[in-house]
C-alpha atoms as a PDB file:
ATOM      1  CA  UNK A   1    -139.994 301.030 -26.895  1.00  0.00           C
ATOM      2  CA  UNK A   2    -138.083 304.419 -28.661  1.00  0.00           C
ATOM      3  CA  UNK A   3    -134.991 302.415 -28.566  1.00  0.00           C
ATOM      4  CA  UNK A   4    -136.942 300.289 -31.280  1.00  0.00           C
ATOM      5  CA  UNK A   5    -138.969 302.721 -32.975  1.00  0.00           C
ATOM      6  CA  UNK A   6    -136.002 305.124 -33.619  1.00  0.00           C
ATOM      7  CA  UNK A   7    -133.777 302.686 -36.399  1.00  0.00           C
ATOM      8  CA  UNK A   8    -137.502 301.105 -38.164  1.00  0.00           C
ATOM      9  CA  UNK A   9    -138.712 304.630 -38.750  1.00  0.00           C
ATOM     10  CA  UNK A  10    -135.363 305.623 -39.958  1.00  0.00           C
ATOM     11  CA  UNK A  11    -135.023 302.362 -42.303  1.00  0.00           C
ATOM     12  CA  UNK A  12    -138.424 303.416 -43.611  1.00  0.00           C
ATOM     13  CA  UNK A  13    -137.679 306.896 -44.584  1.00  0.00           C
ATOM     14  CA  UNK A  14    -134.751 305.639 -46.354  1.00  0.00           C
ATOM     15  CA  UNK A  15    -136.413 302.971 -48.244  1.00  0.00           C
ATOM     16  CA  UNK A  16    -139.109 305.600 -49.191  1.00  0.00           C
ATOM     17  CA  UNK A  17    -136.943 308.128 -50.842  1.00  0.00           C
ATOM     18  CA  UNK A  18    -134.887 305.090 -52.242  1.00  0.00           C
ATOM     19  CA  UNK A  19    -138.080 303.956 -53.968  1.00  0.00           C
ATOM     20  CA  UNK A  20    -138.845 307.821 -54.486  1.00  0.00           C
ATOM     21  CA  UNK A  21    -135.717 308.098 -56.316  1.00  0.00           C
ATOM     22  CA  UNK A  22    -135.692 304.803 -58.067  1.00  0.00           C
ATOM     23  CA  UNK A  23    -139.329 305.646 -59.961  1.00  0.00           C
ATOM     24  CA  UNK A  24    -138.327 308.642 -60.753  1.00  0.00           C
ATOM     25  CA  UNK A  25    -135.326 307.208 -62.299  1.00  0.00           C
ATOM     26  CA  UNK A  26    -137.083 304.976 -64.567  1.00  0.00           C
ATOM     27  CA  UNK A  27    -140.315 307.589 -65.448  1.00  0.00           C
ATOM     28  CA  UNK A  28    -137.353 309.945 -66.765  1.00  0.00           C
ATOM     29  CA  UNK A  29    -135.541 306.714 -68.390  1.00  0.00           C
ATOM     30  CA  UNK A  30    -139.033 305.754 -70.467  1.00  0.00           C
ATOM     31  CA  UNK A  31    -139.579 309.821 -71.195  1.00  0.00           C
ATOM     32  CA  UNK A  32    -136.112 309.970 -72.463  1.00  0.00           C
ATOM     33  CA  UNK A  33    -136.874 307.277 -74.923  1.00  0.00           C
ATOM     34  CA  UNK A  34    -140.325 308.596 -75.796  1.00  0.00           C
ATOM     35  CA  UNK A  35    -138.470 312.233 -76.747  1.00  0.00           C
ATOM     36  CA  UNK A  36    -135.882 310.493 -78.765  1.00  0.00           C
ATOM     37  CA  UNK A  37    -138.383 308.885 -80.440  1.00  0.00           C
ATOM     38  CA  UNK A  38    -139.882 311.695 -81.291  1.00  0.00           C
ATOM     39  CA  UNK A  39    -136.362 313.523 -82.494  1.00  0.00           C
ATOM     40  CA  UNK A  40    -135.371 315.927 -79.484  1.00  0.00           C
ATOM     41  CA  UNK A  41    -132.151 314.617 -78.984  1.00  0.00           C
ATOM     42  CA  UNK A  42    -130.819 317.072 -76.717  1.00  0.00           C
ATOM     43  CA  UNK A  43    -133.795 316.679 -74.063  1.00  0.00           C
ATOM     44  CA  UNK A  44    -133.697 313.250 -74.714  1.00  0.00           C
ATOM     45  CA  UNK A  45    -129.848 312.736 -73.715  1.00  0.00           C
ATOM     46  CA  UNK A  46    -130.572 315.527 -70.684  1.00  0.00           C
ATOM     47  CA  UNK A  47    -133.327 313.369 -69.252  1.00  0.00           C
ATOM     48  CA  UNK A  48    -131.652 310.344 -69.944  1.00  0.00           C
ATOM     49  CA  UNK A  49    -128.636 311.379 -67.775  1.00  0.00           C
ATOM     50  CA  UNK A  50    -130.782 312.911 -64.990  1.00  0.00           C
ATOM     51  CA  UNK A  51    -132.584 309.398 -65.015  1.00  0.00           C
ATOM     52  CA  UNK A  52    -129.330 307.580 -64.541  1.00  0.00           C
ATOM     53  CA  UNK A  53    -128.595 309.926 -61.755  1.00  0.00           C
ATOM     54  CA  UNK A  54    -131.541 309.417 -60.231  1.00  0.00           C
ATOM     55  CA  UNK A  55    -131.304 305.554 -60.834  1.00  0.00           C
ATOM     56  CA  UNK A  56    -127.543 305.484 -58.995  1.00  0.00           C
ATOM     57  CA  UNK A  57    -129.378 307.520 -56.357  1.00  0.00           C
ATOM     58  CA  UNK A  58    -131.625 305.188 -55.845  1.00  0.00           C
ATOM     59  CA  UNK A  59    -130.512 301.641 -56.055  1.00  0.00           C
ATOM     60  CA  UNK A  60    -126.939 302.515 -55.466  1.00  0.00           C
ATOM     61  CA  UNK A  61    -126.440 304.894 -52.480  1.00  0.00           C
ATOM     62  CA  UNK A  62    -129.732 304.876 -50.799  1.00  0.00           C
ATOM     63  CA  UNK A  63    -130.183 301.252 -51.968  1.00  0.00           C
ATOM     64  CA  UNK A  64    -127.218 299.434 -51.302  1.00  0.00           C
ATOM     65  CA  UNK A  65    -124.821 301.897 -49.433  1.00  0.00           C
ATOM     66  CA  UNK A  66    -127.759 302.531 -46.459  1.00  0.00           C
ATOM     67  CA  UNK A  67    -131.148 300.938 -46.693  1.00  0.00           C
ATOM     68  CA  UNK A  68    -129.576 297.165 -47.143  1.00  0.00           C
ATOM     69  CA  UNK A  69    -127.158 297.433 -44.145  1.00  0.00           C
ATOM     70  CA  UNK A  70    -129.475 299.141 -41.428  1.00  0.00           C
ATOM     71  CA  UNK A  71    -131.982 296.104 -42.908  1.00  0.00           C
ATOM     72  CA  UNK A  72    -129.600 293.605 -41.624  1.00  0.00           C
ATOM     73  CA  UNK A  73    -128.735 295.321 -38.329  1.00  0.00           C
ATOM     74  CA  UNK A  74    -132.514 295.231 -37.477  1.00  0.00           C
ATOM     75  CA  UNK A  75    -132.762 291.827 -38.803  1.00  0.00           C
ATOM     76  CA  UNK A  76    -129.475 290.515 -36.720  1.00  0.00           C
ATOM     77  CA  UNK A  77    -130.679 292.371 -33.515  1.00  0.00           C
ATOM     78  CA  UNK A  78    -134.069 290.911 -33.346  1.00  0.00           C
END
């Protein structure tokens, strides 16, 4: 029963902090756009770029690079 609890509790802590990561990308992406609106470029560009990073983060390496392929191992074993 470990042997099978071990790899779904790990898939859900990634998929967590992917999600974590992912909303936090896109609250700093709409906060960006309210400051630029608003006419503080600087923060606005800062946040913007922090927002990508945490977008890539996200979807990209957490995403795609580890939550995706331990989803199909667990899939394909079962």
């Amino acid at each position: 029963m470990k042997e099978l609890l071990a790899p779904i509790v790990e898939l859900l802590v990634y998929a967590v902090i992917a999600a974590g990561f992912t909303v936090a990308g896109v609250l700093a992406e709409l906060t960006s756009a309210e400051y630029l609106a608003a006419g503080n470029l600087h923060f606005a560009v800062w946040l913007s770029v922090m927002g990508a990073v945490a977008l890539y983060a996200g979807i990209v390496a957490l995403g795609l690079d580890e939550v995706l392929p331990r989803l199909r191992d667990a899939v394909d074993e079962s």
